[in-house]
Protein backbone atom coordinates (compact mmCIF):
# COMPACT_ATOMS: atom_id res chain seq x y z
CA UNK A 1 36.30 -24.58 -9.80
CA UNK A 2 35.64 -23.10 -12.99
CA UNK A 3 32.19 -23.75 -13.31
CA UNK A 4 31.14 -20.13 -12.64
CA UNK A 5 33.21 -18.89 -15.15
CA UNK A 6 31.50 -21.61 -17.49
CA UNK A 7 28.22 -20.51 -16.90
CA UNK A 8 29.13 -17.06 -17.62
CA UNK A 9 30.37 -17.72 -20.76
CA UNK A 10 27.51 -20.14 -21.49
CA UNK A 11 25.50 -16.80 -20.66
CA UNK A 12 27.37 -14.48 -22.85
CA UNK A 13 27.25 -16.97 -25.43
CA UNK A 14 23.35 -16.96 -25.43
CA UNK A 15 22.01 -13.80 -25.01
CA UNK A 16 22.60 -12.70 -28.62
CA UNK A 17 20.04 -15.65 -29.50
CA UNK A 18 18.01 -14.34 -26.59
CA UNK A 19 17.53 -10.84 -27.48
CA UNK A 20 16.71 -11.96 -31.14
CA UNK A 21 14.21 -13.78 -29.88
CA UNK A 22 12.58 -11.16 -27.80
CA UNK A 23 12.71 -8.97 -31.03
CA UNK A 24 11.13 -11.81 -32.66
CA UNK A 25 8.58 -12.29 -30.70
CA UNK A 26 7.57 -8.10 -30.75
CA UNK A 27 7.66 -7.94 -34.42
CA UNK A 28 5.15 -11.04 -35.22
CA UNK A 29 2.76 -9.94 -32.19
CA UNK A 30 2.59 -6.32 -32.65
CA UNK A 31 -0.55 -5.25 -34.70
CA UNK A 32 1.41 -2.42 -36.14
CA UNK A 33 4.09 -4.87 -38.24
CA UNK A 34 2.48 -6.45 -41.05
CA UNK A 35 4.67 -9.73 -40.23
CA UNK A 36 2.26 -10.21 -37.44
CA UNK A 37 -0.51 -10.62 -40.61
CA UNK A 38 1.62 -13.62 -41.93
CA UNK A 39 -0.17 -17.37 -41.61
CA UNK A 40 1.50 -18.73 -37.97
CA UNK A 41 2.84 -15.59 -37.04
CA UNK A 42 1.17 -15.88 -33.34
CA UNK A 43 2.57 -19.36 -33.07
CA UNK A 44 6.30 -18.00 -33.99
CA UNK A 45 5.77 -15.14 -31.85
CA UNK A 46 5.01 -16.93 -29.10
CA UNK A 47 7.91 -19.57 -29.33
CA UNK A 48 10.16 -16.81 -29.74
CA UNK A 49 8.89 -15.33 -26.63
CA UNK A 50 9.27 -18.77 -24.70
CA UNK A 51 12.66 -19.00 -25.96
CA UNK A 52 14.12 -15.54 -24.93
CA UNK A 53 12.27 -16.09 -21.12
CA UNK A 54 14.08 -19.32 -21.27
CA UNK A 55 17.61 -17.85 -22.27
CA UNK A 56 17.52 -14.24 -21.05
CA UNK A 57 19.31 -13.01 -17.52
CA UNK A 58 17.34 -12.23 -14.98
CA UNK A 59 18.03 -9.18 -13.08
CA UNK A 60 16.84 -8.48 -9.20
CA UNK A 61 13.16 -7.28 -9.15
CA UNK A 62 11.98 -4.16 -8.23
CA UNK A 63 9.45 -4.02 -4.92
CA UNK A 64 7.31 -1.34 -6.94
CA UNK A 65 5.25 -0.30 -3.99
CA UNK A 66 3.72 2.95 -4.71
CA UNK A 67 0.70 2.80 -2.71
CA UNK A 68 -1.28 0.73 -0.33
CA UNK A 69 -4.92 1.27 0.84
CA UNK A 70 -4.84 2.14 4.80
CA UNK A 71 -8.49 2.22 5.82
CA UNK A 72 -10.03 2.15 2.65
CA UNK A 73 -7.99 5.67 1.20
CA UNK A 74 -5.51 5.64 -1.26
CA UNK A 75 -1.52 6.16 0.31
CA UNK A 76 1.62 6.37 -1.38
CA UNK A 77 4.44 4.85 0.09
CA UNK A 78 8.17 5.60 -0.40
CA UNK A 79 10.69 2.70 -0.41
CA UNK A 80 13.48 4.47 1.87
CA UNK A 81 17.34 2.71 2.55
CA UNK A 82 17.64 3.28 6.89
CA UNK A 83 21.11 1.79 6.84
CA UNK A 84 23.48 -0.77 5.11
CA UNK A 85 26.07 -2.79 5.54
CA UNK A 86 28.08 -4.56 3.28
CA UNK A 87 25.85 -7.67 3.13
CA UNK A 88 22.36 -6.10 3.89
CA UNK A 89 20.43 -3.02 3.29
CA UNK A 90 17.78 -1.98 6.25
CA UNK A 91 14.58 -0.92 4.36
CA UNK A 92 11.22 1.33 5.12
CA UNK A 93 8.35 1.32 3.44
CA UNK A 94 7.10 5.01 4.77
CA UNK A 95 3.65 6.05 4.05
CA UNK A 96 2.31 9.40 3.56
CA UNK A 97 -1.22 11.02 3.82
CA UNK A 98 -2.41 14.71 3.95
CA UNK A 99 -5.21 13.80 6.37
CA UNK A 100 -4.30 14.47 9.99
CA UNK A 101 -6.69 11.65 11.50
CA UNK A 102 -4.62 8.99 9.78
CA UNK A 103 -1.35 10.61 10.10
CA UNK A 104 -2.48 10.46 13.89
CA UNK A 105 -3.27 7.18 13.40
CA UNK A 106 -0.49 5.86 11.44
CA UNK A 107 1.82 7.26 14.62
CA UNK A 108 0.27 4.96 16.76
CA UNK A 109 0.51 1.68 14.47
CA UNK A 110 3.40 -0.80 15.77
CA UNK A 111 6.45 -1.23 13.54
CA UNK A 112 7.04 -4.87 11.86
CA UNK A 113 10.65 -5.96 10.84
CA UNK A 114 10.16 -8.45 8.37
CA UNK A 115 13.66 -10.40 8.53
CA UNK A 116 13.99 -11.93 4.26
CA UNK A 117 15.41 -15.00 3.50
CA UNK A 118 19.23 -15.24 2.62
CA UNK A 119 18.19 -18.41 0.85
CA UNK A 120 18.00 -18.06 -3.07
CA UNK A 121 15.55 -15.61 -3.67
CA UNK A 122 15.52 -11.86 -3.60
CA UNK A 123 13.84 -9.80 -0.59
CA UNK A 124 11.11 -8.88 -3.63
CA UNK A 125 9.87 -12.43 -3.14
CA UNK A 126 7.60 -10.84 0.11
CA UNK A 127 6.27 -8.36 -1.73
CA UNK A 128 2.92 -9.46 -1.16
CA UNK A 129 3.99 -9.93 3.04
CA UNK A 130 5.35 -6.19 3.00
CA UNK A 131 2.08 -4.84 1.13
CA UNK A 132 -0.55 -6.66 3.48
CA UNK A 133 1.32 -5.57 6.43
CA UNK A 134 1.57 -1.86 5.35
CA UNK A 135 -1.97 -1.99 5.69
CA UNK A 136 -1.57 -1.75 9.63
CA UNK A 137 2.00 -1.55 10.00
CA UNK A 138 4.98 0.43 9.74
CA UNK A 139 7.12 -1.80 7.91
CA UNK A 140 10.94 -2.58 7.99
CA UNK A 141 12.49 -5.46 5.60
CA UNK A 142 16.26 -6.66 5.24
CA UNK A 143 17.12 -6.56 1.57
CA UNK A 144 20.23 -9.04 1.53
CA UNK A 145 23.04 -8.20 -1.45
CA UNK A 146 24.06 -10.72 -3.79
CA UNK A 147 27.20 -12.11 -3.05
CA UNK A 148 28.93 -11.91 -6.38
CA UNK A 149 28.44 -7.53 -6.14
CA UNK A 150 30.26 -7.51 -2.55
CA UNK A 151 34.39 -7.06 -3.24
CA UNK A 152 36.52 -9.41 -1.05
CA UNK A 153 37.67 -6.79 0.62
CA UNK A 154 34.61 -6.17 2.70
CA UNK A 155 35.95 -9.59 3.88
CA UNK A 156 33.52 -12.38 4.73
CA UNK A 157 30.20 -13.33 5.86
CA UNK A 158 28.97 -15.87 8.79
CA UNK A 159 25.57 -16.91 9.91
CA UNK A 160 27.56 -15.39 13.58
CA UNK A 161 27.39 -12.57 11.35
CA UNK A 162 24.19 -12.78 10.06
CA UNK A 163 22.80 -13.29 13.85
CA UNK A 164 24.53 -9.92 14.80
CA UNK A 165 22.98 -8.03 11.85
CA UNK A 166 19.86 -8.88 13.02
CA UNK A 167 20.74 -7.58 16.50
CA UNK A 168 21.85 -4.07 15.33
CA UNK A 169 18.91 -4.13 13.14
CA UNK A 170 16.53 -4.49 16.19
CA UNK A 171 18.52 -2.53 18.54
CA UNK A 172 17.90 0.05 15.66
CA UNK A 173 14.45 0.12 15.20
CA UNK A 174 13.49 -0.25 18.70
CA UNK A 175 15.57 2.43 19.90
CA UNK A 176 13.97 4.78 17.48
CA UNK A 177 10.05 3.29 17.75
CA UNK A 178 10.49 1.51 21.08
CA UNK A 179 10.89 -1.91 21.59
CA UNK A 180 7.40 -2.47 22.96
CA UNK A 181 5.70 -1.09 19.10
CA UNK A 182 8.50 -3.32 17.69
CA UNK A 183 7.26 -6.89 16.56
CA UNK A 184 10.08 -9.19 14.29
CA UNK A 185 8.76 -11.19 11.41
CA UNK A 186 10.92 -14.18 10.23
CA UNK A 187 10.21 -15.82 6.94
CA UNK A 188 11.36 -19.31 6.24
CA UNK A 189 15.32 -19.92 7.16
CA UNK A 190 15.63 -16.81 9.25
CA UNK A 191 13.71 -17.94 11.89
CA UNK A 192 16.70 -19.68 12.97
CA UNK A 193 19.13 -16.39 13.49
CA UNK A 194 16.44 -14.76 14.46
CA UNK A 195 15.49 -16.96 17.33
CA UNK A 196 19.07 -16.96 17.94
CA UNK A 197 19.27 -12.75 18.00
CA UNK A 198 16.68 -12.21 20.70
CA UNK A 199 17.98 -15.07 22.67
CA UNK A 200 21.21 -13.57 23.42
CA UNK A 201 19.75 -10.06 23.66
CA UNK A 202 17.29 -11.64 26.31
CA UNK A 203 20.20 -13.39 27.49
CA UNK A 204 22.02 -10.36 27.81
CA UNK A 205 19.30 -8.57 29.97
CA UNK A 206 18.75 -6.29 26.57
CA UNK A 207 15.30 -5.01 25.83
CA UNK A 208 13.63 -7.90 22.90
CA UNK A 209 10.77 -6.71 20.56
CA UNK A 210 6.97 -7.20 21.75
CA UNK A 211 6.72 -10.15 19.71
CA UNK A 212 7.69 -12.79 17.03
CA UNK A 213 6.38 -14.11 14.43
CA UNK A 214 8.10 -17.15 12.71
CA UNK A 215 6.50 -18.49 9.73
CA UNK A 216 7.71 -22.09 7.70
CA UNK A 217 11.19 -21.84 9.14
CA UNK A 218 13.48 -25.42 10.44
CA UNK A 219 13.85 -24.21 13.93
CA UNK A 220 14.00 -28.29 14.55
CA UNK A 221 14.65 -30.55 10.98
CA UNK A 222 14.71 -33.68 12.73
CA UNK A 223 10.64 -32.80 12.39
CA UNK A 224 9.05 -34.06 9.58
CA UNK A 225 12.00 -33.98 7.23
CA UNK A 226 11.59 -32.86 3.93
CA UNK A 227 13.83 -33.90 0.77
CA UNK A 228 15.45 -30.25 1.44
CA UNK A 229 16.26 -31.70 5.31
CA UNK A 230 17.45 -35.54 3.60
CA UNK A 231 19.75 -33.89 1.34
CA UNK A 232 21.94 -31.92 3.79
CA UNK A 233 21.72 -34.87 6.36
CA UNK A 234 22.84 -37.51 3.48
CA UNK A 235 26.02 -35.70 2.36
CA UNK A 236 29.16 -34.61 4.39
CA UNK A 237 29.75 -31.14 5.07
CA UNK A 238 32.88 -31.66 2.24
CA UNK A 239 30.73 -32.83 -0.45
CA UNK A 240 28.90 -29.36 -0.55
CA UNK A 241 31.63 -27.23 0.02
CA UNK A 242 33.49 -29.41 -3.16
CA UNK A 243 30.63 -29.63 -5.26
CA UNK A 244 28.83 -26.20 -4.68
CA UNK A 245 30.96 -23.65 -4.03
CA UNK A 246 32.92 -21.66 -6.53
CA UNK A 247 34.52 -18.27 -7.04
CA UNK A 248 32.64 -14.93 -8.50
CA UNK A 249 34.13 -14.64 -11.96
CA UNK A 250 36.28 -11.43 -12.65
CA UNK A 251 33.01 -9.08 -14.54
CA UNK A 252 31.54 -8.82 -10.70
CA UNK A 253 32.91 -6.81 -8.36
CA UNK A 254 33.07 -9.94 -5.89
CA UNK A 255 35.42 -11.14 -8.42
CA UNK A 256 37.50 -13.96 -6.28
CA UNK A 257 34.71 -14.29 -3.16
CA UNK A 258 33.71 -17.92 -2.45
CA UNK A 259 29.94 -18.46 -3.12
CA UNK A 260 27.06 -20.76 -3.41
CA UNK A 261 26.53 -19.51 -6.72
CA UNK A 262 22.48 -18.70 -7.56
CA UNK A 263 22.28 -20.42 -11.21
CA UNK A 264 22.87 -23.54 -9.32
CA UNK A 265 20.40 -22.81 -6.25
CA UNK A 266 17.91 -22.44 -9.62
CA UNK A 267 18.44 -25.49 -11.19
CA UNK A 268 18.11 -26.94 -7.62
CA UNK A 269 14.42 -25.16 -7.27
CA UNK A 270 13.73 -26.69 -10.57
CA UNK A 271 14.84 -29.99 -9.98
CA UNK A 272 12.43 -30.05 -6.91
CA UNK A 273 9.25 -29.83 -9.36
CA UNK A 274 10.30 -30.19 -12.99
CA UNK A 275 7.31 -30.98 -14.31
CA UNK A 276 4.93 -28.66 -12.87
CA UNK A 277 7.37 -26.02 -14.29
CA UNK A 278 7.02 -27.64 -17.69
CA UNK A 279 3.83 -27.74 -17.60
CA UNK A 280 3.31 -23.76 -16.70
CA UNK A 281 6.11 -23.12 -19.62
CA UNK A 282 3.42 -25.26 -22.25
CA UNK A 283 0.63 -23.07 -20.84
CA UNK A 284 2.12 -19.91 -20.79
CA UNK A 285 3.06 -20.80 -24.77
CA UNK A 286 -0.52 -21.93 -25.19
CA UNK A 287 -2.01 -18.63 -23.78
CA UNK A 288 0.12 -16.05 -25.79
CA UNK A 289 -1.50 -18.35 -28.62
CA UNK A 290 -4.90 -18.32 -27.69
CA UNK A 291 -4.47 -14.31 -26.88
CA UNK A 292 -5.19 -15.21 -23.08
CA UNK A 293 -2.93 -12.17 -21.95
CA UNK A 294 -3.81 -12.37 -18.33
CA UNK A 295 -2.61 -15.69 -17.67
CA UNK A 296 0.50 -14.90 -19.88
CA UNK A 297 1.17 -11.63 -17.50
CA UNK A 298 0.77 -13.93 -14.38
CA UNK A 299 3.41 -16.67 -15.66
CA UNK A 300 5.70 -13.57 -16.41
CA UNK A 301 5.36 -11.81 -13.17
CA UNK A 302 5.77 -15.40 -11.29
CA UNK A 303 8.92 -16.14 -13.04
CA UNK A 304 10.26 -12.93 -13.39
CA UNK A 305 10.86 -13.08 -9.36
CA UNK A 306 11.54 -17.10 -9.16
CA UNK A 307 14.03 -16.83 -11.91
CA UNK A 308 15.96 -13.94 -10.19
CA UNK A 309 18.81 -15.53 -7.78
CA UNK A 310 21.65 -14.39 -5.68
CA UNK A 311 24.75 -15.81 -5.15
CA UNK A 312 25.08 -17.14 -1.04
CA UNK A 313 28.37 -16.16 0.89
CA UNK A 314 30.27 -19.23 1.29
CA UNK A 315 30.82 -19.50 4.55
CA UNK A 316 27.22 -18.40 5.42
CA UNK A 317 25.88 -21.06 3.23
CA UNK A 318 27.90 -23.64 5.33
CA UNK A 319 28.04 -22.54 8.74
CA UNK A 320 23.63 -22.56 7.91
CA UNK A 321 24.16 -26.75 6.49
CA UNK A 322 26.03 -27.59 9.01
CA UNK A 323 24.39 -25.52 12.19
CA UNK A 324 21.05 -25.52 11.69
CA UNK A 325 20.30 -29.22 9.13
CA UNK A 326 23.46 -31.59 10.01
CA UNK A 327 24.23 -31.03 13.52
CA UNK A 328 20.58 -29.35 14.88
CA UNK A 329 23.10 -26.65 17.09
CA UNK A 330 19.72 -25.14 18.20
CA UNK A 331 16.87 -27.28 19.22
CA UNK A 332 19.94 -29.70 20.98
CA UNK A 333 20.61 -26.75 22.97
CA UNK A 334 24.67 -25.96 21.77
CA UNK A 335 24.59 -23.45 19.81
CA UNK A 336 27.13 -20.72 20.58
CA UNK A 337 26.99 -17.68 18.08
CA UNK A 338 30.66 -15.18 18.98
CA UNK A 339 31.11 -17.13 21.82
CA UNK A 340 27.85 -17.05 23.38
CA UNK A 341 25.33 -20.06 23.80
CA UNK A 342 22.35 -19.47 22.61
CA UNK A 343 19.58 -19.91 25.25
CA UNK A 344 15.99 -19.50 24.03
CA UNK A 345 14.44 -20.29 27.26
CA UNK A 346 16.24 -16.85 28.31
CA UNK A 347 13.25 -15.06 26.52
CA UNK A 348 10.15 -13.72 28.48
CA UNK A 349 8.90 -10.78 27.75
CA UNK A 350 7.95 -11.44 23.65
CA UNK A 351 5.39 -13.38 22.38
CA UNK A 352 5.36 -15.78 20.31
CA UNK A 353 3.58 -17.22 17.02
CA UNK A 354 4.65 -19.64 14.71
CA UNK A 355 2.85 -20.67 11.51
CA UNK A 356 3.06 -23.96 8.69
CA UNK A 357 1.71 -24.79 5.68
CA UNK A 358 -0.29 -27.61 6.01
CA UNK A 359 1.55 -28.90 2.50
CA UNK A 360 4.63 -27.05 3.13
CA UNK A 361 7.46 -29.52 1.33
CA UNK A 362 10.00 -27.40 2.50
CA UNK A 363 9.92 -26.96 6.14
CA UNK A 364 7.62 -29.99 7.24
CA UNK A 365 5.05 -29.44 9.80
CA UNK A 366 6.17 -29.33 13.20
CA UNK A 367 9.61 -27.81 12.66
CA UNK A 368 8.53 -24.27 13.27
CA UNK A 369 6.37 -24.79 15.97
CA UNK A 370 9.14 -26.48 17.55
CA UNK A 371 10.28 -23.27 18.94
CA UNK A 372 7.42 -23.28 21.47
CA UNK A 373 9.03 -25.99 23.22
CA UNK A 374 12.60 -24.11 23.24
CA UNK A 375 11.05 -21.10 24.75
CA UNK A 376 9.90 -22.00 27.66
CA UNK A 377 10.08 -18.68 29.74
CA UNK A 378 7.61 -17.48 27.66
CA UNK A 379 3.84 -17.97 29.11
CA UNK A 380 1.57 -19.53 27.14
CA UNK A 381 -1.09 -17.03 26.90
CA UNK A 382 1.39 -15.46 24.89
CA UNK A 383 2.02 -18.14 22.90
CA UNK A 384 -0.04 -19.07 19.41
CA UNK A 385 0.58 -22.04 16.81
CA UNK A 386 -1.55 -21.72 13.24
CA UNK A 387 -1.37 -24.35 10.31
CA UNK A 388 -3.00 -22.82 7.44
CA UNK A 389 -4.93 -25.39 5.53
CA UNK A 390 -4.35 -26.87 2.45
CA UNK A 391 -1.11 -24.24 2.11
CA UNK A 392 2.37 -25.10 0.54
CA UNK A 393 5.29 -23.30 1.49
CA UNK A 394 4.73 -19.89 -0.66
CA UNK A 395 1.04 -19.82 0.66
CA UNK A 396 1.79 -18.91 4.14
CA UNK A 397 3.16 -15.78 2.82
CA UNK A 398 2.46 -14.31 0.04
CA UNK A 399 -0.84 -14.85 -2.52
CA UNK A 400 -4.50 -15.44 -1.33
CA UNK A 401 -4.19 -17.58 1.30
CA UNK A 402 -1.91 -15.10 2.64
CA UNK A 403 -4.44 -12.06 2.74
CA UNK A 404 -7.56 -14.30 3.76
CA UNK A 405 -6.31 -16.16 6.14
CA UNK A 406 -2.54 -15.81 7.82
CA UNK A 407 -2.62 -12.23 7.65
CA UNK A 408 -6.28 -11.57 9.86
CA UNK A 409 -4.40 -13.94 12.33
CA UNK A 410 -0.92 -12.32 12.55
CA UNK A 411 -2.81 -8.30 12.59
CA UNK A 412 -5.17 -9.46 15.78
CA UNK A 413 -1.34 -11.31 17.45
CA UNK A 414 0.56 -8.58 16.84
CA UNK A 415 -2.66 -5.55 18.12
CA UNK A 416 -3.11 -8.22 21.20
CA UNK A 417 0.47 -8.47 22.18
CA UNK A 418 0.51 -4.92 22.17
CA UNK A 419 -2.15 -4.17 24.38
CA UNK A 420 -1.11 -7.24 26.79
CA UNK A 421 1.64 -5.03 27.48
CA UNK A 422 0.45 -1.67 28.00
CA UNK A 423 -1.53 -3.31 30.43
CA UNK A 424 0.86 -5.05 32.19
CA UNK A 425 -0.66 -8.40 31.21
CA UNK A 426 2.50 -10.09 30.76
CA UNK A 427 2.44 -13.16 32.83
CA UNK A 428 -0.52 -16.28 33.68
CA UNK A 429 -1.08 -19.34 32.09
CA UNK A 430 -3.04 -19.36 28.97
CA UNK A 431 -3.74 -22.12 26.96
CA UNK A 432 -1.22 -23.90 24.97
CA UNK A 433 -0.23 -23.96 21.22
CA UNK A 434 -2.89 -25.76 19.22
C-alpha cells in the first residue's frame, strides 16, 4: 500500500540529478558557452539530455491549438472550458474568422464530440483527431482529470458514472446545436460507455446524436484477443485491485483517494514494447550527436505526451476490468448501468461507423465492429465498417494515416448522415458492413 508514496519519494529523490542534467546538457550544447568547444562536449551533452528525459516528471501537455486552416485560410481557434465536473472538463475548440462567407459557413458545419480515453493518457493524446476535425467541424472533447488532483470529498467515480457524464454531455450539446448536427466520436475504451449512453437515451425514447463513430474500442474482447484482453481474463478481479491499486500520497489534493496510479499504467505501456522504446531512446541520443535536430524534436514531442499519465479512479478502473474484459456485460446482453439494462438494439435513428487498425495490438480486429451486430435497429445503409491498412492502434487516429486516409472517410459519414436526415432518408436496406 505504500508503493505510491515510494515512488514519490523515489521522484523527489531524483529530480535534483535530473535538473542537473538538463543544465548539463544546455551548457555543453549551447554555442554561446565555451564548454560546448571542449573535445566530447556534444557526446556529454547529449547523455545528459537522455538522462534528465529519462528522470524528469512529466507534467499534462498542453493542446496548443492556435489555428487550423478551414478552406485553405488561416483561423485561430480558442480552447474554451463549456462545463466541468469533478472528474471531467467539457471542452470547445471555437474558431473565429472576420469573413462573413465562412462565418456563414462555419454555422452550418455539424458539431463532433470527441469522447477521450480515461485509459492512461491525457485528452492531448488526440490532438491530431481534434485538429483534422476542426477542419469541418465544430469540435467538443472530454478532458478527463487526473485522479490524484480530485479531493475525496468529491466522493467517487464509476464507469455508471462515467456512462452518465457522457449523457449530460450529449444532452448538452445537442440541446444547444441540435441533436441532428450532433455526431459522437469514441476513441479506443470509450466506445464502450458510449455505446452504453445512447442506448439508454434511445431506450428512454430521448433524442440520440445523428451518428457514431467508434474507432479501436473492445465493444466485444472475446474477438481477437490481444495480450491487453489475456491479461484481465487470466487474473481475478482481487489480484488487480491487491496489486494495482493504491492511495494518492498526502502532496496531492486527492491525498487518501484509491487509484490505479499512472507511473504504473507507464511501466505497463513500456513493458508492452521495451525494445522498440530502447531503440528510439539510442536514436534520439544518436541524433542530438549527429546534430539531426528534427528527429530529436520528434522523439521529444512523442514522449513528451506518452510519458505524461494520470492516475485512474479506483473503482472506475475496476468496474471497466471487470464489465467490459472479464465478464463481456455488453456484447452478452446484461449490462445494467443505475439500474437500467443496457439495450443497443434500442437505437435507430444514429448511424453508425466503426473503424480498426489492421495491426491494432490493442483492440484486435473485429472487436469494434462487433457493435454492428448489437445494433440491430439500426438499418444498414446507415451502417459503415473501415479497417485501415497496415495501421496499429495510434494510426487510426492521430499521424498520417489518420489525415490520408480515416479522416476523408469519417468527413464524407458524418456530411452523408447528415443529409440522410434532412431528407428523411432514414430507413431501407443498404448494404452491410464490409
Amino acid at each position: 500500500m505504500f508503493l505510491y508514496q515510494f515512488h514519490e519519494m523515489n521522484r523527489a529523490l531524483m529530480s535534483p540529478f535530473a535538473y542537473w542534467a538538463e543544465a548539463n546538457a544546455r551548457a555543453f550544447s549551447s554555442p554561446e558557452s565555451w564548454l560546448s568547444k571542449l573535445p566530447g562536449a556534444q557526446r556529454f551533452a547529449a547523455g545528459n539530455e537522455l538522462l534528465h528525459r529519462i528522470g524528469k516528471d512529466y507534467e499534462k501537455p498542453a493542446f496548443g491549438i492556435h489555428e487550423v486552416e478551414v478552406d485553405g485560410e488561416p483561423c485561430p481557434v480558442v480552447e474554451k472550458e463549456v462545463t466541468r465536473t469533478p472528474f471531467c472538463r467539457l471542452l470547445r475548440f471555437k474558431r473565429y474568422t472576420d469573413d462573413a462567407e465562412s462565418i456563414s459557413e462555419m454555422r452550418g458545419q455539424p458539431s463532433v464530440l470527441v469522447v477521450a480515453p480515461l485509459s492512461g493518457h491525457h485528452a492531448t493524446l488526440l490532438r491530431d483527431t481534434v485538429r483534422t476535425l476542426l477542419q469541418d467541424h465544430k469540435v467538443y472533447i472530454t478532458d478527463w482529470t487526473d485522479a490524484r488532483m480530485v479531493p475525496t470529498s468529491e466522493g467517487t467515480f464509476s464507469l455508471d458514472d462515467y456512462v452518465a457524464t457522457i449523457e449530460n454531455f450529449i444532452r448538452l450539446i445537442g440541446g444547444a446545436v441540435g441533436f441532428d448536427q450532433l455526431h459522437v466520436m469514441s476513441v479506443c475504451q470509450p466506445t464502450v460507455p458510449v455505446l452504453a449512453a445512447v442506448s439508454l437515451m434511445a431506450a428512454r425514447g430521448e433524442p440520440t446524436p445523428r451518428s457514431m463513430v467508434m474507432m479501436g474500442g473492445p465493444i466485444d474482447p472475446r474477438e481477437s484477443p490481444t495480450a491487453v484482453n489475456n491479461l484481465a481474463t487470466q487474473k481475478p478481479l482481487w489480484w488487480f485491485e491487491t496489486n494495482l491499486i493504491h492511495l494518492v500520497p498526502t502532496n496531492f489534493p486527492g491525498s487518501g483517494r484509491r487509484v490505479y496510479p499512472g507511473f504504473l499504467q507507464h511501466a505497463g505501456f513500456m513493458a508492452m514494447n521495451p525494445e522498440r522504446h530502447f531503440t528510439s531512446h539510442w536514436d534520439f541520443y544518436q541524433d542530438l550527436v549527429k546534430g539531426d535536430l528534427d528527429d530529436a524534436d520528434a522523439h521529444r514531442r512523442f514522449y513528451d505526451e506518452y510519458n505524461a499519465v494520470l492516475d485512474m479512479p479506483a473503482r472506475y478502473y475496476l468496474d471497466t476490468i471487470r464489465t467490459v474484459f472479464q465478464e463481456f456485460l455488453l456484447p452478452r446482453g446484461l449490462w445494467d448501468v443505475n439500474g437500467e439494462r443496457v439495450k443497443p438494439a434500442a437505437i435507430s435513428g444514429t448511424a453508425l461507423m466503426t473503424i480498426e487498425g489492421e495491426l491494432d495490438d490493442i483492440s484486435g480486429e473485429g472487436q469494434t465492429r462487433a457493435a454492428h451486430k448489437l445494433c440491430t435497429g439500426i438499418d444498414d445503409a446507415e451502417r459503415e465498417h473501415y479497417t485501415v491498412p497496415g495501421a496499429g492502434h495510434y494510426g487510426i487516429f492521430s499521424g498520417r494515416r489518420w489525415r490520408t486516409q480515416v479522416y476523408p472517410r469519417v468527413q464524407d459519414f458524418i456530411a452523408r448522415s447528415g443529409e440522410s436526415r434532412k431528407s428523411g432518408r432514414t430507413s431501407g436496406r443498404g448494404r452491410k458492413p464490409a
